[in-house]
Protein backbone atom coordinates (compact mmCIF):
# COMPACT_ATOMS: atom_id res chain seq x y z
CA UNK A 1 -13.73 21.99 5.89
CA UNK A 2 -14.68 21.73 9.53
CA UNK A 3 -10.49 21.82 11.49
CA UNK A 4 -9.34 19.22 13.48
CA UNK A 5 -7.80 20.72 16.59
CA UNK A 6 -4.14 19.02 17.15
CA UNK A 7 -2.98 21.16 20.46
CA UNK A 8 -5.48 22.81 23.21
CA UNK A 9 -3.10 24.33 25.85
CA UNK A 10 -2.85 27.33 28.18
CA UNK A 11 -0.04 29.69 29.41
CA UNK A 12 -0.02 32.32 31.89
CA UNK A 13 -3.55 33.05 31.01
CA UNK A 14 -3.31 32.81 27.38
CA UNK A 15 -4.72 29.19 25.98
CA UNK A 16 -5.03 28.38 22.55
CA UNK A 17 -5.18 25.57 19.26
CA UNK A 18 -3.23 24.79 16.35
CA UNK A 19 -4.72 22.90 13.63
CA UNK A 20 -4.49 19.30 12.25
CA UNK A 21 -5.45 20.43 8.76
CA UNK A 22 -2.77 22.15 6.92
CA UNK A 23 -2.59 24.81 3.72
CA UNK A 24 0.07 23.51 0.84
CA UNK A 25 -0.55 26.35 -1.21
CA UNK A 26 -3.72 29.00 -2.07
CA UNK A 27 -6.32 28.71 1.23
CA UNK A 28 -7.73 30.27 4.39
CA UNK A 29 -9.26 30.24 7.67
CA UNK A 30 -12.26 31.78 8.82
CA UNK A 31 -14.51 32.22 11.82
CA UNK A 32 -18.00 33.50 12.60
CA UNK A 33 -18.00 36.51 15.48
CA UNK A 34 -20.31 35.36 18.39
CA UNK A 35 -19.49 37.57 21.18
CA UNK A 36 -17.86 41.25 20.87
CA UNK A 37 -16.38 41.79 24.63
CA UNK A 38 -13.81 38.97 24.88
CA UNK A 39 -9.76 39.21 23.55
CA UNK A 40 -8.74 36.64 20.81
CA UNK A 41 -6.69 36.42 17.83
CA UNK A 42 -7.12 33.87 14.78
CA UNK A 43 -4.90 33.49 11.90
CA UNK A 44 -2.31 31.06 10.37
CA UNK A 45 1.12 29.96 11.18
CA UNK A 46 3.95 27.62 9.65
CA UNK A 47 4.62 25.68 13.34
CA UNK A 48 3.06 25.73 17.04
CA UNK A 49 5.73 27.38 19.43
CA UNK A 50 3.23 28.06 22.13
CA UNK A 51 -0.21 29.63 22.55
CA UNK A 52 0.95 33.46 23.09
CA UNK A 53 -0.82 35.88 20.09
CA UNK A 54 3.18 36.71 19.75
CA UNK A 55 3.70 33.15 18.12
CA UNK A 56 0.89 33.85 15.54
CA UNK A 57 2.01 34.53 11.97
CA UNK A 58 -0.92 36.28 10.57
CA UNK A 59 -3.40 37.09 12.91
CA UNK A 60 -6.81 39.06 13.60
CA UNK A 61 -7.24 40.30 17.23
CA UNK A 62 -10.82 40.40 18.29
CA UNK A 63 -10.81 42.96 20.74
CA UNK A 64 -12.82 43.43 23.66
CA UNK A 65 -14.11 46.31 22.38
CA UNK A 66 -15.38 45.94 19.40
CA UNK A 67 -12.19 47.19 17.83
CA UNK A 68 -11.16 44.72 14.65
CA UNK A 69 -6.92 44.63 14.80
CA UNK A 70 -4.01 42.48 13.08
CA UNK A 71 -0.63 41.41 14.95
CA UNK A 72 1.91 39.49 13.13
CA UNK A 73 4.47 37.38 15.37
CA UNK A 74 3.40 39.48 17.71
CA UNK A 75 3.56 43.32 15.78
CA UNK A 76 0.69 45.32 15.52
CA UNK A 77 -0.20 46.31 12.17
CA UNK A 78 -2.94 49.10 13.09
CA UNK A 79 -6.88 48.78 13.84
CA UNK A 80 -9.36 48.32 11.06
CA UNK A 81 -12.77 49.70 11.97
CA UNK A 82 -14.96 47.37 14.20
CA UNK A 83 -16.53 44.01 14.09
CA UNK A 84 -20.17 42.94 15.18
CA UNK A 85 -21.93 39.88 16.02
CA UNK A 86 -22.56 37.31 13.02
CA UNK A 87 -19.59 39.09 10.68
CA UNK A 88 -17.33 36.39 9.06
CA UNK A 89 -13.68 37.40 9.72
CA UNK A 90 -11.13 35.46 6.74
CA UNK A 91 -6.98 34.95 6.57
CA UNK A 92 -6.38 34.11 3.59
CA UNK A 93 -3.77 33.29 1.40
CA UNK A 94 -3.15 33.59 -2.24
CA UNK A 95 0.18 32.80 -3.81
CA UNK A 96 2.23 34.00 -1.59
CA UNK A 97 0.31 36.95 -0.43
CA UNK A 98 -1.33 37.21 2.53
CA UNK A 99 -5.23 39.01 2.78
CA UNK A 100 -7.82 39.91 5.99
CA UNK A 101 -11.17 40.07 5.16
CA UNK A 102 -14.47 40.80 6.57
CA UNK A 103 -17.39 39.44 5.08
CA UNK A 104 -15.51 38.74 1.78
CA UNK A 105 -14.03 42.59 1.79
CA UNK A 106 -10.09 42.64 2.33
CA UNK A 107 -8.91 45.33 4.95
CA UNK A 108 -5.53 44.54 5.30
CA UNK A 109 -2.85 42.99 3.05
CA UNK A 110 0.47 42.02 4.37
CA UNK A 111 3.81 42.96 3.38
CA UNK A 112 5.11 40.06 4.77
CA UNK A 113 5.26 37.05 1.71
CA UNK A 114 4.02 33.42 3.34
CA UNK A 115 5.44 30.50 1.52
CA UNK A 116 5.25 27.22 3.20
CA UNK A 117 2.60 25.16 5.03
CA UNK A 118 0.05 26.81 6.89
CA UNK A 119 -1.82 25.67 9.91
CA UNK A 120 -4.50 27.58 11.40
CA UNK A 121 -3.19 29.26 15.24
CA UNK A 122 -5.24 30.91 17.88
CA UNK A 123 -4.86 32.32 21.01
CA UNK A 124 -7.57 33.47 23.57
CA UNK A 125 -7.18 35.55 25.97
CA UNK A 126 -10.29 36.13 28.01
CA UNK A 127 -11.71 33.22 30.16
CA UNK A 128 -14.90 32.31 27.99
CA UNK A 129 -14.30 33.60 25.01
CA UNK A 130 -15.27 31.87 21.60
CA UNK A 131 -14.01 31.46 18.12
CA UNK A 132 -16.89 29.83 16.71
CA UNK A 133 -17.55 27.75 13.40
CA UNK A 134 -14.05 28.19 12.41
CA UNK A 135 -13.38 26.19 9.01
CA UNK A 136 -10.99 25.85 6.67
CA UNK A 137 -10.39 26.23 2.85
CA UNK A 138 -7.49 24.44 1.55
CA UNK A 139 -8.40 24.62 -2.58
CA UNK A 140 -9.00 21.11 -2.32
CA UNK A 141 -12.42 20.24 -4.40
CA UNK A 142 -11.72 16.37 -3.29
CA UNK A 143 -8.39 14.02 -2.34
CA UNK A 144 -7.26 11.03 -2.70
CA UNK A 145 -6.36 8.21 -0.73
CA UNK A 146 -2.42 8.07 0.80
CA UNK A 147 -0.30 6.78 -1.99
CA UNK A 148 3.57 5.54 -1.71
CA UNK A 149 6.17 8.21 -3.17
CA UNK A 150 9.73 6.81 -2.85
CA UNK A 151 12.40 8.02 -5.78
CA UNK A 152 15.24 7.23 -3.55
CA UNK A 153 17.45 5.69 -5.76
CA UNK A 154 18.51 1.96 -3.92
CA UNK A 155 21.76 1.06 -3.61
CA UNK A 156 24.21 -2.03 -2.61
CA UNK A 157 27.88 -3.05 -1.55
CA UNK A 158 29.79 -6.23 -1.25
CA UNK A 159 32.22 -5.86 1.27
CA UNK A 160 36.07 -7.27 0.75
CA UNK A 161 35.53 -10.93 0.48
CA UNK A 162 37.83 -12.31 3.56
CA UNK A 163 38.84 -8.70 4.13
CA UNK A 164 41.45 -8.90 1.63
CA UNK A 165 39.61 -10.33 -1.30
CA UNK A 166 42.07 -13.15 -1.03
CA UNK A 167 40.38 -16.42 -0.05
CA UNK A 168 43.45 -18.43 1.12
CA UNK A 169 44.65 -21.67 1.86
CA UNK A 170 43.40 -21.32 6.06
CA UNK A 171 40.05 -19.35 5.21
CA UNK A 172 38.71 -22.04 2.77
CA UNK A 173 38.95 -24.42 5.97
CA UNK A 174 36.00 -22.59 7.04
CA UNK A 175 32.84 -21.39 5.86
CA UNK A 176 32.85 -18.27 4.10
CA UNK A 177 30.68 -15.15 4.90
CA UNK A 178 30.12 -13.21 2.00
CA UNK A 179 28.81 -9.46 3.30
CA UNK A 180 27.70 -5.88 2.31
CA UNK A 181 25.61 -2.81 2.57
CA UNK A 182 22.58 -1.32 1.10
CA UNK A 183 21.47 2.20 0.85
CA UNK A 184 17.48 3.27 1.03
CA UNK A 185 16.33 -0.38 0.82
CA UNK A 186 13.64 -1.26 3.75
CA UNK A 187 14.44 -4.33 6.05
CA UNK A 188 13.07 -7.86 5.05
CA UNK A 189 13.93 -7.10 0.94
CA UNK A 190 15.60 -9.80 -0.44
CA UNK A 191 19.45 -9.93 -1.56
CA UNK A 192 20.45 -12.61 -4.30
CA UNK A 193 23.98 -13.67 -4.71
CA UNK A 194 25.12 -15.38 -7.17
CA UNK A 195 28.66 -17.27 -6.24
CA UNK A 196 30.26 -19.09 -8.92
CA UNK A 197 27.14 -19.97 -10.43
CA UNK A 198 25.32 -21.35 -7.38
CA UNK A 199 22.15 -18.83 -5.96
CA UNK A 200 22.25 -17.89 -2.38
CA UNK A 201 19.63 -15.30 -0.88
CA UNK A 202 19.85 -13.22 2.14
CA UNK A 203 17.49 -10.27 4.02
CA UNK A 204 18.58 -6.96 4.28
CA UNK A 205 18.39 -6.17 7.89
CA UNK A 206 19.59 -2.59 8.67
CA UNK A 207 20.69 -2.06 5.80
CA UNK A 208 23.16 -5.00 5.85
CA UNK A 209 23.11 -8.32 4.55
CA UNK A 210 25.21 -11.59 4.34
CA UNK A 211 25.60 -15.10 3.11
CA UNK A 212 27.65 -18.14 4.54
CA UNK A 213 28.88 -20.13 1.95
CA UNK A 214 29.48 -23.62 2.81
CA UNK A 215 32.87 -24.79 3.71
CA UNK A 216 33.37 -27.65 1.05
CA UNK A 217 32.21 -25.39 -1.54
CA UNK A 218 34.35 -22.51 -0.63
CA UNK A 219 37.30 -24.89 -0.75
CA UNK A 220 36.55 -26.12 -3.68
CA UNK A 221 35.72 -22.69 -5.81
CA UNK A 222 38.19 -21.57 -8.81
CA UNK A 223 41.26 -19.51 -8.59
CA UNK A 224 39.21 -15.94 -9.39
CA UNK A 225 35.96 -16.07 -8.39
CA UNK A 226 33.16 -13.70 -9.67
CA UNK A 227 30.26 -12.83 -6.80
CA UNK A 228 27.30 -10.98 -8.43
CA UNK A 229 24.11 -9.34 -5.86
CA UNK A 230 21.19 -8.04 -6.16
CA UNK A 231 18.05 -6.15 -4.49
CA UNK A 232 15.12 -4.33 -4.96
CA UNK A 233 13.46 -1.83 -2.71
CA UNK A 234 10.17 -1.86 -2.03
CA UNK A 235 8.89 -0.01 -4.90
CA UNK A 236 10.71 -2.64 -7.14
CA UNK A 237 13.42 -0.55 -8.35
CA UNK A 238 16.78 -2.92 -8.76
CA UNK A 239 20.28 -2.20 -7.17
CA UNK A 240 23.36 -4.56 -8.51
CA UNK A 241 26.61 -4.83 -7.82
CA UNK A 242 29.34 -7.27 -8.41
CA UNK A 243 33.34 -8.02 -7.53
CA UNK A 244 35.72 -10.79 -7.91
CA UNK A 245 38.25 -11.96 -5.66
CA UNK A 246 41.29 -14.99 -5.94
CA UNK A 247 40.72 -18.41 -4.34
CA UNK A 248 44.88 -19.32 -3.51
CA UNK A 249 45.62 -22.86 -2.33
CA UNK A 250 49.61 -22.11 -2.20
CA UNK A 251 50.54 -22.74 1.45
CA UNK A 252 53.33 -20.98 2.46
CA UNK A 253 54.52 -24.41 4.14
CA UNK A 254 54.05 -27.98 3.80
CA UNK A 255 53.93 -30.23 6.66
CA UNK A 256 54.33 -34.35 6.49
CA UNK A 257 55.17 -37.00 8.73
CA UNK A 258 57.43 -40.17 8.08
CA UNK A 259 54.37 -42.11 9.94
CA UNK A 260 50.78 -42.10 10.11
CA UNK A 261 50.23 -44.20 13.22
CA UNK A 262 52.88 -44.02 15.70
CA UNK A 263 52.90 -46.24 18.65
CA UNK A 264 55.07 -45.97 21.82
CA UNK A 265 58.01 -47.08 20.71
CA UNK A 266 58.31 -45.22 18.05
CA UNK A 267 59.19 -42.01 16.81
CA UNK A 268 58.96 -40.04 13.25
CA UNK A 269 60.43 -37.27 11.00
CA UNK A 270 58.23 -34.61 11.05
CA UNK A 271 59.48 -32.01 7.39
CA UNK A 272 58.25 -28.75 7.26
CA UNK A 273 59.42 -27.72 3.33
CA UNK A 274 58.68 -23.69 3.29
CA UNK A 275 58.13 -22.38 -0.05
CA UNK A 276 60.96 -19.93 0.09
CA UNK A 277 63.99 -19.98 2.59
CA UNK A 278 62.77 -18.47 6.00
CA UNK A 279 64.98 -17.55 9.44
CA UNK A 280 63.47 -17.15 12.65
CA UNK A 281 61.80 -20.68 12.80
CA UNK A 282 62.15 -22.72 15.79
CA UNK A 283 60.35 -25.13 18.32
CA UNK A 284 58.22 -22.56 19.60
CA UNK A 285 56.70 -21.83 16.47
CA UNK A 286 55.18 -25.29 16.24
CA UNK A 287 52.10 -26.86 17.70
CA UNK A 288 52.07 -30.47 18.77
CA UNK A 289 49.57 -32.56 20.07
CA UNK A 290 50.17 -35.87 22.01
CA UNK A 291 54.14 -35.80 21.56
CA UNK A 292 57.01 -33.38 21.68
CA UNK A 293 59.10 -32.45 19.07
CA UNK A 294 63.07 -32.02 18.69
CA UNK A 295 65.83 -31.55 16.84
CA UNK A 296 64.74 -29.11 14.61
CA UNK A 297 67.49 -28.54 11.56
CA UNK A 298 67.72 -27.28 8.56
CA UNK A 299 70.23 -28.28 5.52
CA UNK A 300 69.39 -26.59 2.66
CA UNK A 301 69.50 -22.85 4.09
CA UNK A 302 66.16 -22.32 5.57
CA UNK A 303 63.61 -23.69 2.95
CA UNK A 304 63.38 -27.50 4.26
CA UNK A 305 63.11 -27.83 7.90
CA UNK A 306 63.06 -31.53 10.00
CA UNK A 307 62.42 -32.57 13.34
CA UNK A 308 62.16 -35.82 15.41
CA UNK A 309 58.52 -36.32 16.71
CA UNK A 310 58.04 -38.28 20.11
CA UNK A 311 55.07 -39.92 21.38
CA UNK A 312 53.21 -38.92 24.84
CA UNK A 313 52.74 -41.92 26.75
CA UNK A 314 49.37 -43.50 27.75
CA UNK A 315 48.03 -41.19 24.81
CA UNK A 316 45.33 -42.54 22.34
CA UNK A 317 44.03 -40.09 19.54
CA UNK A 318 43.35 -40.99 15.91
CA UNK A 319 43.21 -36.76 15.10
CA UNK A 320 46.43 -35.65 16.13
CA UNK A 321 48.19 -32.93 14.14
CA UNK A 322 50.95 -30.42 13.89
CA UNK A 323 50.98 -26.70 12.99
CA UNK A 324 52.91 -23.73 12.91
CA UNK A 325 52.93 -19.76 13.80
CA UNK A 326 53.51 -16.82 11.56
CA UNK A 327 56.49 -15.69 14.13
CA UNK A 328 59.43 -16.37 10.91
CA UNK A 329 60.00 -14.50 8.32
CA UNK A 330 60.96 -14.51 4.29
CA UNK A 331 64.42 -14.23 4.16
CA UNK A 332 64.10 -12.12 0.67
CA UNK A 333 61.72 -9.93 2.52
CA UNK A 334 62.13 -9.83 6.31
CA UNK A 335 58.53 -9.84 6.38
CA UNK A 336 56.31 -12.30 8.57
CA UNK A 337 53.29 -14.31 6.57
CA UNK A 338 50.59 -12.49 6.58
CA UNK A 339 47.35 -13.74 8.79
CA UNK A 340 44.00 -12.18 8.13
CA UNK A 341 41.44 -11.46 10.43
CA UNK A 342 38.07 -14.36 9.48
CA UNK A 343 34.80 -13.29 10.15
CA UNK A 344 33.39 -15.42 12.50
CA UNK A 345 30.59 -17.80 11.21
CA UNK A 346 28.12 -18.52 14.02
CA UNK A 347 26.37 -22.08 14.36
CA UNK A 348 23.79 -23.53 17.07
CA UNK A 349 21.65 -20.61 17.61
CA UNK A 350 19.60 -19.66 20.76
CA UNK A 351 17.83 -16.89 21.30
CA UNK A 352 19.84 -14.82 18.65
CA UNK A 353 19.58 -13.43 15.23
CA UNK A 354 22.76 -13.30 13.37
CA UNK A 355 23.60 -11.36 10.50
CA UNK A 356 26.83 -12.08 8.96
CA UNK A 357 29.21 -12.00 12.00
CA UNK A 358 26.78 -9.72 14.28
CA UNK A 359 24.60 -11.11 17.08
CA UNK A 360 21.50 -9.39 18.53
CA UNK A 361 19.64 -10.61 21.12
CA UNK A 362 15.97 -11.86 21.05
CA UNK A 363 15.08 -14.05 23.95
CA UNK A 364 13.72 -13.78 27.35
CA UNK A 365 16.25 -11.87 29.97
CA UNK A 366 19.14 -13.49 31.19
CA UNK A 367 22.05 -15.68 30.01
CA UNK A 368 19.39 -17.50 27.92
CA UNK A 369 21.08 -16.45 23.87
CA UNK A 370 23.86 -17.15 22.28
CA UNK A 371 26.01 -18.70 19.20
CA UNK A 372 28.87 -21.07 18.92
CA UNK A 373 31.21 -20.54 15.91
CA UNK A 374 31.89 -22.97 13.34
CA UNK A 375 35.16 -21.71 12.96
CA UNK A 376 38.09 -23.29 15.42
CA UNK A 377 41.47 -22.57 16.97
CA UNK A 378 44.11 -25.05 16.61
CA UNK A 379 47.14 -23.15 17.45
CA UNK A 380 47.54 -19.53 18.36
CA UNK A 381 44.82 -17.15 17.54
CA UNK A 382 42.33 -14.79 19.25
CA UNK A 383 38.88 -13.84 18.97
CA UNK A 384 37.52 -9.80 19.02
CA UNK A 385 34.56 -7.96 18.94
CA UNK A 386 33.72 -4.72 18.43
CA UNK A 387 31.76 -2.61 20.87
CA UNK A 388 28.44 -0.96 20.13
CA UNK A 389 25.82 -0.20 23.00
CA UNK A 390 27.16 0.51 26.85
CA UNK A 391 24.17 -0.26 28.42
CA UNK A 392 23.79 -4.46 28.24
CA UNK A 393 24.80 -7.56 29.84
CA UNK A 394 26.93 -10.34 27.50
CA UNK A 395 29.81 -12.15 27.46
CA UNK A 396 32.41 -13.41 24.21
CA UNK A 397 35.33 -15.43 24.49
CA UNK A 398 36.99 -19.01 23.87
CA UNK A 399 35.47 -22.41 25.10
CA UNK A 400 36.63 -26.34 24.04
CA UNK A 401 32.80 -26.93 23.08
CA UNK A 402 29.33 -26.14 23.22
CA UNK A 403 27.91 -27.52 26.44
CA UNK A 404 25.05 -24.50 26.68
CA UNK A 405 24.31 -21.22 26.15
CA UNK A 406 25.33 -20.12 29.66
CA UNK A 407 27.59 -18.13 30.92
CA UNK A 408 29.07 -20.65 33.20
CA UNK A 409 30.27 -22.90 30.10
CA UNK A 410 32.35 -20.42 28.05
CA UNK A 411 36.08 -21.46 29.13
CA UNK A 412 37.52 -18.12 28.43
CA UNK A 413 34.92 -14.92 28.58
CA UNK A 414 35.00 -11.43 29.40
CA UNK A 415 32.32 -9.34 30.41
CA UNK A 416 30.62 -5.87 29.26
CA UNK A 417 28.45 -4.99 31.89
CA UNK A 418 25.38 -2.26 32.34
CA UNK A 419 26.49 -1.71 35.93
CA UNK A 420 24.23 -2.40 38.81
CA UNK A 421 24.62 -3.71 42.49
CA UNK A 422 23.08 -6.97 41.57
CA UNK A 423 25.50 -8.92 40.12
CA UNK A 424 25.67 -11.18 37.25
């Protein structure tokens, strides 16, 4: 086999080649002699370090002489007689022993064992010297075309479903992102996930995948819920996985009104009936829109709260409501409700990809991308992020609506910049 020369370099006089072709197992390298008064060495090596003999594995010096020598990384091993013009001079390797031949008759065998792939290495010394017809013998008689090997066993995750595996009563007001992990499964393979009996599909990207399962069906799934997944990698081996979480409608407070549609010269008993007695609960807890509340009692210990609800005047809205904090507590337990963290599902879509709650850019530069979330705020709350890469431009934060994708529309941002002196 005629080599393929992958390197041609020179250092501090010295240049030299290491080979495209490699040697898996029995093999050699050979060359015919041209001239006899130039320094060069020839031989085979497991990597390219540079193109000094000293980097040379098992190597024959040529020397300017006449004199036929072998250095290994560099150590002499002795002189072997002489070489002439037309001799063929052969490294060769069988098993794990190393030969040097010349014309088909070893001279040398090395005490050092090879094992490993073995590329063929030279390194000339002398400006014009040659190393001619060097070929190859790798014990292949023919080969085949490339062909896919992949035994990597696939692998996939469903992550907590509404990080607690407890859908509740203010998550199934929302759409619900169902989310996991694979392991050795290529992007663009397809995830199946099967909800209550209903088929959703998803593409692993980065080894992470996701669903958003509508809001009206999440509210309306069963008590314990069963989400099976599936994937294949490439090579069509299968990965499952399944969990099951709890679907809970039991609000830890019920809130009514004594009227529906309240004009200005009226007022109305708001009741807030807690499922256990609480302590802690006041005014401030509560969120009102168009009207104040006051009088807030309680006369049954701390389970029933009411309060009289006033009117703003020169206010018209036909979606008014009420709602309350978590800043009370159980009275059995001292502790506050509990209120999870909800993956953010993204809607209206520029210039992004999204996968589950994470956002990559893909449009043109500048405040061109971005995603609006389905999800809402109607008392206190917060939005986070967590940061990745230090070196880009974008903003999150809180707006009233989705006017753009701009910067300038986003009512309450802040701003991780890759700092420059130019600006926004």
């Amino acid at each position: 086999m005629v080599i393929i020369f992958l390197k041609r370099r020179r250092l501090a006089g010295n240049a030299g080649t290491f080979s495209d072709q490699v040697i898996t197992a029995d093999g050699s390298v050979s060359t015919t002699v041209a001239e006899t008064n130039t320094h060069r060495m020839i031989g085979l090596s497991d990597s390219d370090t540079n193109v000094s003999f000293t980097s040379i594995d098992y190597a024959i010096y040529l020397r300017s002489n006449g004199a036929l020598a072998v250095f290994e990384n560099g150590a002499n091993k002795g002189e072997f007689g002489t070489y002439s013009s037309g001799d063929v001079l052969s490294v060769e390797r069988f098993g794990s022993t190393i030969t040097y031949l010349k014309n088909g008759s070893v001279f040398y065998t090395s005490t050092v064992a090879s094992t490993g792939d073995l590329h063929v290495d030279t390194s000339l010394h002398t400006t014009g010297a040659t190393l001619q017809n060097v070929v190859i013998n790798n014990g292949e008689l023919v080969s085949s075309n490339n062909y896919a090997v992949n035994t990597l066993t696939p692998t996939i995750n469903i992550d907590a479903i509404a990080t607690d595996n407890v859908l509740d009563f203010v998550e199934d007001n929302h759409s619900l992102l169902v989310t996991g992990t694979t392991t050795n499964v290529s992007d663009g393979q397809v995830v199946t996930v099967t909800i209550a009996g209903v088929e959703y599909t998803s593409s692993v990207t980065g080894n992470v995948w996701g669903v958003k399962v509508p809001q009206a069906v999440a509210a309306a799934l069963s008590s314990s819920v069963t989400v099976a997944v599936s994937v294949s990698n490439a090579s069509g081996v299968n990965a499952t996985a399944n969990t099951t979480f709890t679907h809970t409608t039991d609000e830890p407070v019920v809130i009514t009104i004594s009227d529906n549609d309240i004009d200005s010269s009226e007022t109305a008993v708001v009741t807030f009936r807690f499922k256990e007695a609480v302590t802690d609960f006041e005014l401030a807890d509560i969120n009102v829109d168009s009207g104040t509340l006051s009088n807030l009692v309680s006369t049954d210990g701390g389970t029933t709260f009411t309060a009289t609800f006033t009117p703003t005047p020169g206010v018209k809205s036909d979606v008014s409501k009420i709602s309350i904090g978590s800043n009370w507590t159980y009275q059995s337990s001292g502790a506050s409700p509990v209120v999870s963290d909800i993956k953010v599902a993204f809607e209206n879509e520029v210039g992004v990809d999204v996968t589950t709650n994470n956002i990559v850019k893909t449009g043109f530069a500048g405040w061109t991308s971005g995603a609006f979330s389905e999800n809402s705020l109607a008392g206190d709350g917060y939005v986070a992020t967590t940061v990745a890469e230090t070196n880009t431009h974008r903003m999150i934060g809180l707006s009233d609506s989705d006017t753009n994708v701009s910067f300038d529309t986003i009512d309450y941002a802040f701003i991780c910049v890759q700092w420059c002196a130019c600006g926004l």
